[in-house]
PDB file of N, CA and C in Angstrom:
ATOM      1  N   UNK A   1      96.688 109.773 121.229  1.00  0.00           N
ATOM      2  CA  UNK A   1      96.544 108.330 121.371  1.00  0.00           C
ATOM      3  C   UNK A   1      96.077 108.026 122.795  1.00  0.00           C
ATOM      4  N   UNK A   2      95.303 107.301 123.066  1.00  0.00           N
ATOM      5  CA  UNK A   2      94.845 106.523 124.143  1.00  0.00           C
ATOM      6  C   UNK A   2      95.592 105.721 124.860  1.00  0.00           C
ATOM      7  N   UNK A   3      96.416 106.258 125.908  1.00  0.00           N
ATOM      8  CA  UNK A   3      97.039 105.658 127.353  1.00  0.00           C
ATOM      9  C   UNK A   3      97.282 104.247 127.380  1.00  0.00           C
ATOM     10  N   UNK A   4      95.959 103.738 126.821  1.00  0.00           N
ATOM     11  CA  UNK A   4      95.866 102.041 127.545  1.00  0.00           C
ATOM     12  C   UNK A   4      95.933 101.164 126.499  1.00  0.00           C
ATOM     13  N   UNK A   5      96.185 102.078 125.330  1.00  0.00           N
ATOM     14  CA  UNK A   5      96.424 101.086 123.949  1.00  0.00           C
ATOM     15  C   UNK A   5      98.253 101.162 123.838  1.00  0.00           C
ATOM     16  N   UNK A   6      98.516 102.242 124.077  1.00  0.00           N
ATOM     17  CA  UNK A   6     100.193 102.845 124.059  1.00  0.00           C
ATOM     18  C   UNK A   6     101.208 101.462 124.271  1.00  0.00           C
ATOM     19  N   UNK A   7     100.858 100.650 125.766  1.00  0.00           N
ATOM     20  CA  UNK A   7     101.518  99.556 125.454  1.00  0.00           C
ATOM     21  C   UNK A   7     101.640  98.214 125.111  1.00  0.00           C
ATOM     22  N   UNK A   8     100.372  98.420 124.695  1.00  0.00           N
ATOM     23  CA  UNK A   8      99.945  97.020 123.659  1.00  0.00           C
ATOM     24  C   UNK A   8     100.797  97.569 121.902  1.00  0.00           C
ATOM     25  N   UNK A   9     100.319  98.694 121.701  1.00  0.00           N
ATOM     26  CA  UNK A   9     100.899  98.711 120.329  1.00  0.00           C
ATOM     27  C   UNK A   9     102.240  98.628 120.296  1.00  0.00           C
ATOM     28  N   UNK A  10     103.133  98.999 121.569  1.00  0.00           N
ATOM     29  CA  UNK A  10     104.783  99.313 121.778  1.00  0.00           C
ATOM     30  C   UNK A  10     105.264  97.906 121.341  1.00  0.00           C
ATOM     31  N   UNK A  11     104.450  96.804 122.302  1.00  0.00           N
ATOM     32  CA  UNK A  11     104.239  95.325 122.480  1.00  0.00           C
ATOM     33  C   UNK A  11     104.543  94.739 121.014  1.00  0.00           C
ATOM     34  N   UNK A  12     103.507  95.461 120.195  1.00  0.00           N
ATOM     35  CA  UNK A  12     103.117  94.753 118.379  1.00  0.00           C
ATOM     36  C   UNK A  12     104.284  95.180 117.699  1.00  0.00           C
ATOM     37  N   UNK A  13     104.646  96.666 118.191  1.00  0.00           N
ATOM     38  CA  UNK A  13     105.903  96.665 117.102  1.00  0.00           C
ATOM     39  C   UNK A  13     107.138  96.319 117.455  1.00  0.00           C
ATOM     40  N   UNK A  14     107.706  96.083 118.927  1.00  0.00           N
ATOM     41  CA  UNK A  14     108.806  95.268 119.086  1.00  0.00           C
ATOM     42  C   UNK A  14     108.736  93.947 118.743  1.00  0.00           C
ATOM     43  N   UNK A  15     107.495  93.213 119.040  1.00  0.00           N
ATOM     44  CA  UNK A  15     107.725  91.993 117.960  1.00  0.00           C
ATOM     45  C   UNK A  15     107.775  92.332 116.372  1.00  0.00           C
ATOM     46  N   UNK A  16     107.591  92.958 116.173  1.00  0.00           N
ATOM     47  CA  UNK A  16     107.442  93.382 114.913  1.00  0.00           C
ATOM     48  C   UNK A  16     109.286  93.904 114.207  1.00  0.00           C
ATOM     49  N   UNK A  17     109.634  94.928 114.507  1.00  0.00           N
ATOM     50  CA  UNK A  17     110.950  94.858 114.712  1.00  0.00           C
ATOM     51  C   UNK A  17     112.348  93.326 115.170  1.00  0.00           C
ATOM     52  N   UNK A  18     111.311  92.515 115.794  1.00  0.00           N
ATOM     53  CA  UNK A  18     112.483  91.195 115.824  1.00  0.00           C
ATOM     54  C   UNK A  18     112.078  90.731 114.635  1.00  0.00           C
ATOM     55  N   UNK A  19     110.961  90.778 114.124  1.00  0.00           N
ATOM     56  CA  UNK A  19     110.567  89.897 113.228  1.00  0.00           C
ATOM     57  C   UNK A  19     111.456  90.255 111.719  1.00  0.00           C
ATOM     58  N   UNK A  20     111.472  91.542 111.786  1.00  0.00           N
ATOM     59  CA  UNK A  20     112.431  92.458 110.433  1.00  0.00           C
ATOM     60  C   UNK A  20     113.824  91.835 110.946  1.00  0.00           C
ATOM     61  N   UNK A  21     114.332  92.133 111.826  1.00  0.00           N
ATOM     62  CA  UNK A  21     115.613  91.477 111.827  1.00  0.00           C
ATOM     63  C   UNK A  21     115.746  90.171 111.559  1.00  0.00           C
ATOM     64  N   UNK A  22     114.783  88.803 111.944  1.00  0.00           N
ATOM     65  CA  UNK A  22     114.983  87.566 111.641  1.00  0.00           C
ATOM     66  C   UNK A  22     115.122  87.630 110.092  1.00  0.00           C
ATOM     67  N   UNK A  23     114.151  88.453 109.282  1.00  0.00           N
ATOM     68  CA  UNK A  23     114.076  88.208 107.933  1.00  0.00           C
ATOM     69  C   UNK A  23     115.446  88.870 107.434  1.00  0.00           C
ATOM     70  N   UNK A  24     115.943  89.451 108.078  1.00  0.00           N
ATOM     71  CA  UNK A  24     117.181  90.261 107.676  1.00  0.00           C
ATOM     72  C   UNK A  24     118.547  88.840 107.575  1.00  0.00           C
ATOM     73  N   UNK A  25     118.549  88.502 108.738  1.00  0.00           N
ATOM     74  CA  UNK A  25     119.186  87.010 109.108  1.00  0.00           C
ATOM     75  C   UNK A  25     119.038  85.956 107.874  1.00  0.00           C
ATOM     76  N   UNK A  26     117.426  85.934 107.609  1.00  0.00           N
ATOM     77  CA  UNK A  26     117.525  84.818 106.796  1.00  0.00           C
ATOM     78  C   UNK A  26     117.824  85.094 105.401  1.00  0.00           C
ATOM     79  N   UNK A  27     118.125  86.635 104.933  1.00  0.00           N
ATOM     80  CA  UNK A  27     118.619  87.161 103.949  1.00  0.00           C
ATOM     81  C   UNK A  27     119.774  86.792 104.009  1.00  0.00           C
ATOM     82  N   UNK A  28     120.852  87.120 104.784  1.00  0.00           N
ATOM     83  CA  UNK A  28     122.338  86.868 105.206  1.00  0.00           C
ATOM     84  C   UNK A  28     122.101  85.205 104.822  1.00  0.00           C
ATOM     85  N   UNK A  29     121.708  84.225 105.296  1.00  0.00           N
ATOM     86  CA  UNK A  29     121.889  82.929 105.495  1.00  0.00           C
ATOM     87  C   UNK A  29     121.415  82.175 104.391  1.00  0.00           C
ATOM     88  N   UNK A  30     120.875  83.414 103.336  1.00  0.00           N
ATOM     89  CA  UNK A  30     120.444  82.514 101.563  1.00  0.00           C
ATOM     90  C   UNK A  30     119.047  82.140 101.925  1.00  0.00           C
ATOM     91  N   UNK A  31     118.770  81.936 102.899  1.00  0.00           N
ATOM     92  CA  UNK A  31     117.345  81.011 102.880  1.00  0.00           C
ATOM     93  C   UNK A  31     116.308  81.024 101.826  1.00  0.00           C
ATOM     94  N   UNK A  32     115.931  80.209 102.037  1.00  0.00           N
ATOM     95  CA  UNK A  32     114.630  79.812 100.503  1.00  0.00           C
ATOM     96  C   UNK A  32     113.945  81.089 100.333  1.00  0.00           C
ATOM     97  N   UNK A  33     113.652  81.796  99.100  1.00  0.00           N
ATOM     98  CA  UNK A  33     112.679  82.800  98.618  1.00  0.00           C
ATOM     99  C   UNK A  33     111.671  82.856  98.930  1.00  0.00           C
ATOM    100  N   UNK A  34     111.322  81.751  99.190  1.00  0.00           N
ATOM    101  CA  UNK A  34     110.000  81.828  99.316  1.00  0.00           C
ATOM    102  C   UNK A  34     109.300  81.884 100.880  1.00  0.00           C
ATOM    103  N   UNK A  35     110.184  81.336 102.134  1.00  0.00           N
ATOM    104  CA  UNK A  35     110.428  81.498 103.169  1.00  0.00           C
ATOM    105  C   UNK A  35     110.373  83.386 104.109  1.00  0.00           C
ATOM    106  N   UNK A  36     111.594  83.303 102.814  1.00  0.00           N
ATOM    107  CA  UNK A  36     111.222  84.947 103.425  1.00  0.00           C
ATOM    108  C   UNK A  36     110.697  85.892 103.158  1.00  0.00           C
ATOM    109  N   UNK A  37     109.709  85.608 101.807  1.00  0.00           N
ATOM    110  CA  UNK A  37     108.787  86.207 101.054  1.00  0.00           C
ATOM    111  C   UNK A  37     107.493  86.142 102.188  1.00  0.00           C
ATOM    112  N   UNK A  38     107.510  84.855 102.625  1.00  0.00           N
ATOM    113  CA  UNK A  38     106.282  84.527 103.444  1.00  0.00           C
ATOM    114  C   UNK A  38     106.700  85.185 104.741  1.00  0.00           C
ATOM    115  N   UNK A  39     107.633  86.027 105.577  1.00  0.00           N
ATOM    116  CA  UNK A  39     107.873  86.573 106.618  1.00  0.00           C
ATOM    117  C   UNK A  39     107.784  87.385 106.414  1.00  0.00           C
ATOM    118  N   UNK A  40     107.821  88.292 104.817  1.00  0.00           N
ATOM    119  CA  UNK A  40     107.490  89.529 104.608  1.00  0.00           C
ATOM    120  C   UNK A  40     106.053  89.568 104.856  1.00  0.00           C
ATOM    121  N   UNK A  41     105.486  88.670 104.579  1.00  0.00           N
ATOM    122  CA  UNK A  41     103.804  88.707 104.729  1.00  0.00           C
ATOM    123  C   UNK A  41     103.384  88.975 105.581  1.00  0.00           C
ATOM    124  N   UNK A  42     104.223  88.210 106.754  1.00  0.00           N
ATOM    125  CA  UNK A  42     103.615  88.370 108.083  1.00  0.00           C
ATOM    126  C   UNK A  42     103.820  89.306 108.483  1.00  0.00           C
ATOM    127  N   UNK A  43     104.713  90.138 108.139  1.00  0.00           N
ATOM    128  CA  UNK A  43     105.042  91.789 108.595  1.00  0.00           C
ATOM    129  C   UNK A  43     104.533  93.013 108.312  1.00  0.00           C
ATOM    130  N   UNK A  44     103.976  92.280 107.340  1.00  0.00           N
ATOM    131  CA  UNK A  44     102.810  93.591 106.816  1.00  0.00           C
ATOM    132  C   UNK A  44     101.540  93.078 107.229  1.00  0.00           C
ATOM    133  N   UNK A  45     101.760  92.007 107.638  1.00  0.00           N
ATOM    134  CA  UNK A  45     100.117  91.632 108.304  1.00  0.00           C
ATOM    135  C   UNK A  45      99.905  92.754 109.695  1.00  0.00           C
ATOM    136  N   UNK A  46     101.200  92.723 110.052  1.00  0.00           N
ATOM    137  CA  UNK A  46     101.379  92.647 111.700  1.00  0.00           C
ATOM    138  C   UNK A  46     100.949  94.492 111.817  1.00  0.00           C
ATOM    139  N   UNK A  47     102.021  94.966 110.835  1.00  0.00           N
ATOM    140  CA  UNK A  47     102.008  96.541 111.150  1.00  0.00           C
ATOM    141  C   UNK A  47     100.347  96.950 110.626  1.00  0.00           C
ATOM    142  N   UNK A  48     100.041  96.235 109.009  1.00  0.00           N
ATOM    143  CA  UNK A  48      98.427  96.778 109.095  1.00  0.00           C
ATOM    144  C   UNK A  48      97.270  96.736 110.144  1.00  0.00           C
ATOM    145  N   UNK A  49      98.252  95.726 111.356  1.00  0.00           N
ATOM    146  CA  UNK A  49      97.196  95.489 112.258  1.00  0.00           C
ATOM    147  C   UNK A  49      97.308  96.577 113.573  1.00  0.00           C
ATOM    148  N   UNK A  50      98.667  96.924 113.401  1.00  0.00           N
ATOM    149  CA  UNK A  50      98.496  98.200 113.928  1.00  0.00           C
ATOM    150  C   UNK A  50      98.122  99.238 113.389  1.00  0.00           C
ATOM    151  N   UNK A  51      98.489  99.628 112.575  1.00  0.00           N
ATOM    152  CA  UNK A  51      97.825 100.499 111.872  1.00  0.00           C
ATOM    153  C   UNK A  51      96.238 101.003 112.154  1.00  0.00           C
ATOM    154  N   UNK A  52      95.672  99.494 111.992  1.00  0.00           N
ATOM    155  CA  UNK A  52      94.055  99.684 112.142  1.00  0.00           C
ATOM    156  C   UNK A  52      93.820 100.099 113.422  1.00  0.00           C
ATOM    157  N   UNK A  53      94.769  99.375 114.334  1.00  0.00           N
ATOM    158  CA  UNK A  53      94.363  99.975 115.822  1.00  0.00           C
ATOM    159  C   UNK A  53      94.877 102.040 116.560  1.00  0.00           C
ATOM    160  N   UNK A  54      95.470 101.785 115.385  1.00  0.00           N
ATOM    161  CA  UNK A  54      95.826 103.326 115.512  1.00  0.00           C
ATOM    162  C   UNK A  54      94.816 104.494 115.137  1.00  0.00           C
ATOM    163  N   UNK A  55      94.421 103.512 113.654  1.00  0.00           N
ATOM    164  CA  UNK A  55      93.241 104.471 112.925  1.00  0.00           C
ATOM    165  C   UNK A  55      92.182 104.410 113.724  1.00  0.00           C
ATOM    166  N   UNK A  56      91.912 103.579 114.280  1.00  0.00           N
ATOM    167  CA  UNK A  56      90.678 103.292 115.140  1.00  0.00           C
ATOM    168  C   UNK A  56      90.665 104.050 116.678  1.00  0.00           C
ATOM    169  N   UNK A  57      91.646 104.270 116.746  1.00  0.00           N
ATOM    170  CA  UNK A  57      92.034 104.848 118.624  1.00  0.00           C
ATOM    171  C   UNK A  57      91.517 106.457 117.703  1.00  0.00           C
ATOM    172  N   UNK A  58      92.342 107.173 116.732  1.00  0.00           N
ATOM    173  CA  UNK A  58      92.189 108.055 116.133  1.00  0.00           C
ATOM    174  C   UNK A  58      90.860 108.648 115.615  1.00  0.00           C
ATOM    175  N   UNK A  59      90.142 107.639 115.212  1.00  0.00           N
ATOM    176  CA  UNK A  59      88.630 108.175 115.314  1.00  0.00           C
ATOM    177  C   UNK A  59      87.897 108.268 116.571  1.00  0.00           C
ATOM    178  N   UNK A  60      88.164 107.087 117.490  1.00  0.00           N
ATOM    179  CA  UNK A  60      87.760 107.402 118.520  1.00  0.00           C
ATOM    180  C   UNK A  60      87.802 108.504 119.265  1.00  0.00           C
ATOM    181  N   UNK A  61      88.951 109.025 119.274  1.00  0.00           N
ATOM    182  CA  UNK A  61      88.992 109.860 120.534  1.00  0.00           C
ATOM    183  C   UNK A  61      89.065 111.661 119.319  1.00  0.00           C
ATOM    184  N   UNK A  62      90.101 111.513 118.589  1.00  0.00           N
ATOM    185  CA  UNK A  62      90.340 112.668 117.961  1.00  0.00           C
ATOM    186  C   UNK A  62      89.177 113.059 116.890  1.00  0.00           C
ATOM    187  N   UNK A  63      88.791 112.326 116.538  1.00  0.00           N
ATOM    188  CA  UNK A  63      87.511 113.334 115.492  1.00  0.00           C
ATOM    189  C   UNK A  63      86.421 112.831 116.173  1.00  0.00           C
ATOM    190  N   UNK A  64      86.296 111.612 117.269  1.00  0.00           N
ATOM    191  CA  UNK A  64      85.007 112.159 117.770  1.00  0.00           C
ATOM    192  C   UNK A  64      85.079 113.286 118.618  1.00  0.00           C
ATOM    193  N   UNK A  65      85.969 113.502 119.589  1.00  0.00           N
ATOM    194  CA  UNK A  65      86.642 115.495 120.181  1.00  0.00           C
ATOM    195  C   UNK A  65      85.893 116.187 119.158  1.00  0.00           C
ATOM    196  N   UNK A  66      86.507 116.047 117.971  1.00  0.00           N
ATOM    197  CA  UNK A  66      86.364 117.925 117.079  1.00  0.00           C
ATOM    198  C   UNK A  66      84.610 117.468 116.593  1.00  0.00           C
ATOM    199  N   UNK A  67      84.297 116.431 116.624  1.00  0.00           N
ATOM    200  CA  UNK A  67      82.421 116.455 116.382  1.00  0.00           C
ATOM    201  C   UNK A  67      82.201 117.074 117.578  1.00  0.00           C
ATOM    202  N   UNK A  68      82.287 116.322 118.668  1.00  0.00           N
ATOM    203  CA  UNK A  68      81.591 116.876 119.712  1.00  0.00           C
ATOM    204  C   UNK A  68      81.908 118.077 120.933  1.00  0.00           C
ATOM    205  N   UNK A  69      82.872 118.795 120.147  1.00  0.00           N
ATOM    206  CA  UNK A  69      83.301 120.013 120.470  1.00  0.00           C
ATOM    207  C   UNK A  69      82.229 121.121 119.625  1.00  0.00           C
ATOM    208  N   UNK A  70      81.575 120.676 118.186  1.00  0.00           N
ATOM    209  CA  UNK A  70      81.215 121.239 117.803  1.00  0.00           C
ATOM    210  C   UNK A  70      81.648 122.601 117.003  1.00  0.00           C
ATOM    211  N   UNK A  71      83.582 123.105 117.060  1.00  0.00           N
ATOM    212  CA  UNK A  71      84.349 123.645 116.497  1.00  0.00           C
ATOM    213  C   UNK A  71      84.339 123.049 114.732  1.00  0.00           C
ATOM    214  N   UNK A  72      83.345 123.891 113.863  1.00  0.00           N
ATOM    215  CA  UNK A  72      83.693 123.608 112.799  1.00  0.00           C
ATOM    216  C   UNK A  72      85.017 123.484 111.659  1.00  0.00           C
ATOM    217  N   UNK A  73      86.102 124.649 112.196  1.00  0.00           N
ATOM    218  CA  UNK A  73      87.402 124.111 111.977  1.00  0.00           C
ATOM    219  C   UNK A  73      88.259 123.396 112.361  1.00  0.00           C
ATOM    220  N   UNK A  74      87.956 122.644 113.332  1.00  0.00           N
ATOM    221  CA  UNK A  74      88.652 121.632 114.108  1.00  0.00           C
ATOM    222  C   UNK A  74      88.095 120.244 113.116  1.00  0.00           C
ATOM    223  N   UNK A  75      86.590 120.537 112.909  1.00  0.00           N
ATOM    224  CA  UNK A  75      86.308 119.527 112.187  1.00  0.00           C
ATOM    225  C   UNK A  75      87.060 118.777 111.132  1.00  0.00           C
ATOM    226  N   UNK A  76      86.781 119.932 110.101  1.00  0.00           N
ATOM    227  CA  UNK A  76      87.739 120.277 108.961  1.00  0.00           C
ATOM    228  C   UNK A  76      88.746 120.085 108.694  1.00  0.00           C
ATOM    229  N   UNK A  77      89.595 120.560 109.995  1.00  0.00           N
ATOM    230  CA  UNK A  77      91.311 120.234 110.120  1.00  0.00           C
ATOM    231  C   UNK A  77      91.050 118.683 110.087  1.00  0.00           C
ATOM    232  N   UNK A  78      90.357 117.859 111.191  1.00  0.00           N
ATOM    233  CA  UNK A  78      90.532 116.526 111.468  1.00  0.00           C
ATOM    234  C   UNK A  78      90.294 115.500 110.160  1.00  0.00           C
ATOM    235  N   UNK A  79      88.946 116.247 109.550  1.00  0.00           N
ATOM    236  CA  UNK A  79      88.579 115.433 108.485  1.00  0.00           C
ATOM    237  C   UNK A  79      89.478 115.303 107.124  1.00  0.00           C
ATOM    238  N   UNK A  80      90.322 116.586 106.867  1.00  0.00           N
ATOM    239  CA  UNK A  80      91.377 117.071 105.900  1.00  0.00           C
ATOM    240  C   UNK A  80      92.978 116.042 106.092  1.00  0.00           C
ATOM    241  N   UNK A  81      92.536 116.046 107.721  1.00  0.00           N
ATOM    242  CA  UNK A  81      94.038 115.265 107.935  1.00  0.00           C
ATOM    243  C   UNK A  81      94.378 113.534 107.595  1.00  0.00           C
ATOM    244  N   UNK A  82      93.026 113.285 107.850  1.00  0.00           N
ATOM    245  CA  UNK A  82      92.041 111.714 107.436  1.00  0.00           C
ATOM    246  C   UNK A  82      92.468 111.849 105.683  1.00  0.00           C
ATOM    247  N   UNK A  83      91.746 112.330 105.394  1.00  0.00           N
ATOM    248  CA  UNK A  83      91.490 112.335 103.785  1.00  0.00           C
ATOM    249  C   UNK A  83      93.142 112.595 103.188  1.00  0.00           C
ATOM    250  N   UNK A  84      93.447 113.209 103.895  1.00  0.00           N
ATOM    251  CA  UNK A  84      95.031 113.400 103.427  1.00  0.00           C
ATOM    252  C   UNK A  84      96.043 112.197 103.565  1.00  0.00           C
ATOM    253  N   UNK A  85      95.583 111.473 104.459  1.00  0.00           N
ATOM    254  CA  UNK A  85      96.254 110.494 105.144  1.00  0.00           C
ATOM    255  C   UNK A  85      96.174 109.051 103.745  1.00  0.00           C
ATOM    256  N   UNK A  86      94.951 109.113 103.806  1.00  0.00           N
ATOM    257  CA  UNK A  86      94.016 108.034 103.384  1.00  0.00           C
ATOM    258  C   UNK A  86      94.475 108.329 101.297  1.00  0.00           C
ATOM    259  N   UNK A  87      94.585 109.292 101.376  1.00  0.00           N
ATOM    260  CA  UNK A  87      95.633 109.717  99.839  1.00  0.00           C
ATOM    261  C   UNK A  87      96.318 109.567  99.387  1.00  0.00           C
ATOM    262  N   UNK A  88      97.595 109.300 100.440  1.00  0.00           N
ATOM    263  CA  UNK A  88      98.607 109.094 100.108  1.00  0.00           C
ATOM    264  C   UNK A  88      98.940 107.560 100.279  1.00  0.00           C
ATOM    265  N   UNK A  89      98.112 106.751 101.222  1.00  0.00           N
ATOM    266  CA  UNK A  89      98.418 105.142 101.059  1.00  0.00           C
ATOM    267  C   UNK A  89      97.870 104.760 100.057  1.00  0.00           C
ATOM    268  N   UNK A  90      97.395 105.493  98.720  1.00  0.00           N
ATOM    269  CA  UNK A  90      97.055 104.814  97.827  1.00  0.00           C
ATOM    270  C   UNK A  90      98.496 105.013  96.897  1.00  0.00           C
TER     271      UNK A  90
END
Protein backbone atom coordinates (compact mmCIF):
# COMPACT_ATOMS: atom_id res chain seq x y z
CA UNK A 1 0.00 0.00 0.00
CA UNK A 2 1.05 3.50 -0.67
CA UNK A 3 2.37 5.62 2.43
CA UNK A 4 0.26 8.69 1.61
CA UNK A 5 -3.05 6.97 1.13
CA UNK A 6 -2.44 4.81 4.64
CA UNK A 7 -3.91 7.78 6.53
CA UNK A 8 -6.63 8.89 4.66
CA UNK A 9 -8.03 5.30 4.46
CA UNK A 10 -7.28 4.81 8.56
CA UNK A 11 -9.39 8.31 8.51
CA UNK A 12 -12.50 6.41 6.25
CA UNK A 13 -12.61 3.51 8.40
CA UNK A 14 -12.65 5.07 11.85
CA UNK A 15 -15.49 7.02 10.70
CA UNK A 16 -16.67 4.14 9.43
CA UNK A 17 -16.43 2.06 12.61
CA UNK A 18 -18.39 5.07 14.64
CA UNK A 19 -20.79 4.85 12.13
CA UNK A 20 -21.38 0.74 12.90
CA UNK A 21 -21.61 1.55 16.41
CA UNK A 22 -24.28 4.45 16.01
CA UNK A 23 -26.33 1.86 14.00
CA UNK A 24 -25.67 -0.58 16.75
CA UNK A 25 -27.21 2.21 19.30
CA UNK A 26 -30.05 2.76 17.17
CA UNK A 27 -30.69 -1.03 17.21
CA UNK A 28 -30.65 -0.94 21.14
CA UNK A 29 -33.03 2.24 21.06
CA UNK A 30 -35.86 0.41 18.54
CA UNK A 31 -35.40 3.11 16.08
CA UNK A 32 -37.42 3.16 12.86
CA UNK A 33 -36.40 0.26 10.24
CA UNK A 34 -36.08 2.09 7.97
CA UNK A 35 -33.63 4.66 9.54
CA UNK A 36 -31.25 2.10 10.15
CA UNK A 37 -31.66 0.28 7.04
CA UNK A 38 -30.65 3.65 5.48
CA UNK A 39 -27.28 3.77 7.81
CA UNK A 40 -26.64 0.42 6.65
CA UNK A 41 -26.46 2.02 3.23
CA UNK A 42 -24.26 4.44 4.07
CA UNK A 43 -21.83 1.90 5.36
CA UNK A 44 -21.49 0.01 2.59
CA UNK A 45 -21.27 3.06 0.60
CA UNK A 46 -18.39 4.15 2.74
CA UNK A 47 -16.25 0.80 2.92
CA UNK A 48 -16.92 0.21 -1.11
CA UNK A 49 -15.32 3.47 -1.26
CA UNK A 50 -12.52 2.22 0.30
CA UNK A 51 -12.31 -0.60 -1.10
CA UNK A 52 -12.01 1.10 -4.56
CA UNK A 53 -9.24 3.15 -3.19
CA UNK A 54 -7.45 0.13 -2.10
CA UNK A 55 -8.06 -1.70 -5.41
CA UNK A 56 -6.82 1.20 -7.12
CA UNK A 57 -3.52 1.93 -4.89
CA UNK A 58 -3.15 -2.03 -5.69
CA UNK A 59 -3.03 -1.76 -9.33
CA UNK A 60 -1.11 1.06 -9.15
CA UNK A 61 1.78 0.23 -7.54
CA UNK A 62 1.60 -3.79 -7.21
CA UNK A 63 0.79 -5.14 -10.68
CA UNK A 64 2.07 -2.22 -12.31
CA UNK A 65 5.76 -3.54 -10.25
CA UNK A 66 5.24 -7.21 -11.60
CA UNK A 67 4.45 -5.60 -15.47
CA UNK A 68 7.26 -3.59 -15.29
CA UNK A 69 9.62 -5.83 -13.64
CA UNK A 70 8.92 -7.90 -16.51
CA UNK A 71 9.06 -11.27 -14.07
CA UNK A 72 6.51 -13.42 -15.79
CA UNK A 73 5.61 -15.24 -12.54
CA UNK A 74 5.23 -12.38 -10.55
CA UNK A 75 2.85 -11.47 -13.22
CA UNK A 76 0.80 -14.42 -12.87
CA UNK A 77 0.96 -14.55 -9.12
CA UNK A 78 -0.45 -10.78 -9.22
CA UNK A 79 -2.97 -11.39 -11.89
CA UNK A 80 -4.20 -14.92 -10.11
CA UNK A 81 -4.45 -12.97 -6.85
CA UNK A 82 -6.86 -10.19 -8.67
CA UNK A 83 -8.94 -12.82 -10.32
CA UNK A 84 -9.10 -14.71 -7.13
CA UNK A 85 -10.06 -11.80 -5.26
CA UNK A 86 -12.59 -10.55 -7.75
CA UNK A 87 -14.27 -14.43 -7.38
CA UNK A 88 -15.02 -14.55 -4.43
CA UNK A 89 -16.99 -11.00 -4.07
CA UNK A 90 -19.28 -12.47 -6.31
Amino acid sequence: MIQDNKPKLLNRLNRIEGQVRGIARMVEDDRYCIDVLTQIQAVRAALSKVESKLLKAHLDHCIESAIVSGDTDEQRKKASELIALLDHAR
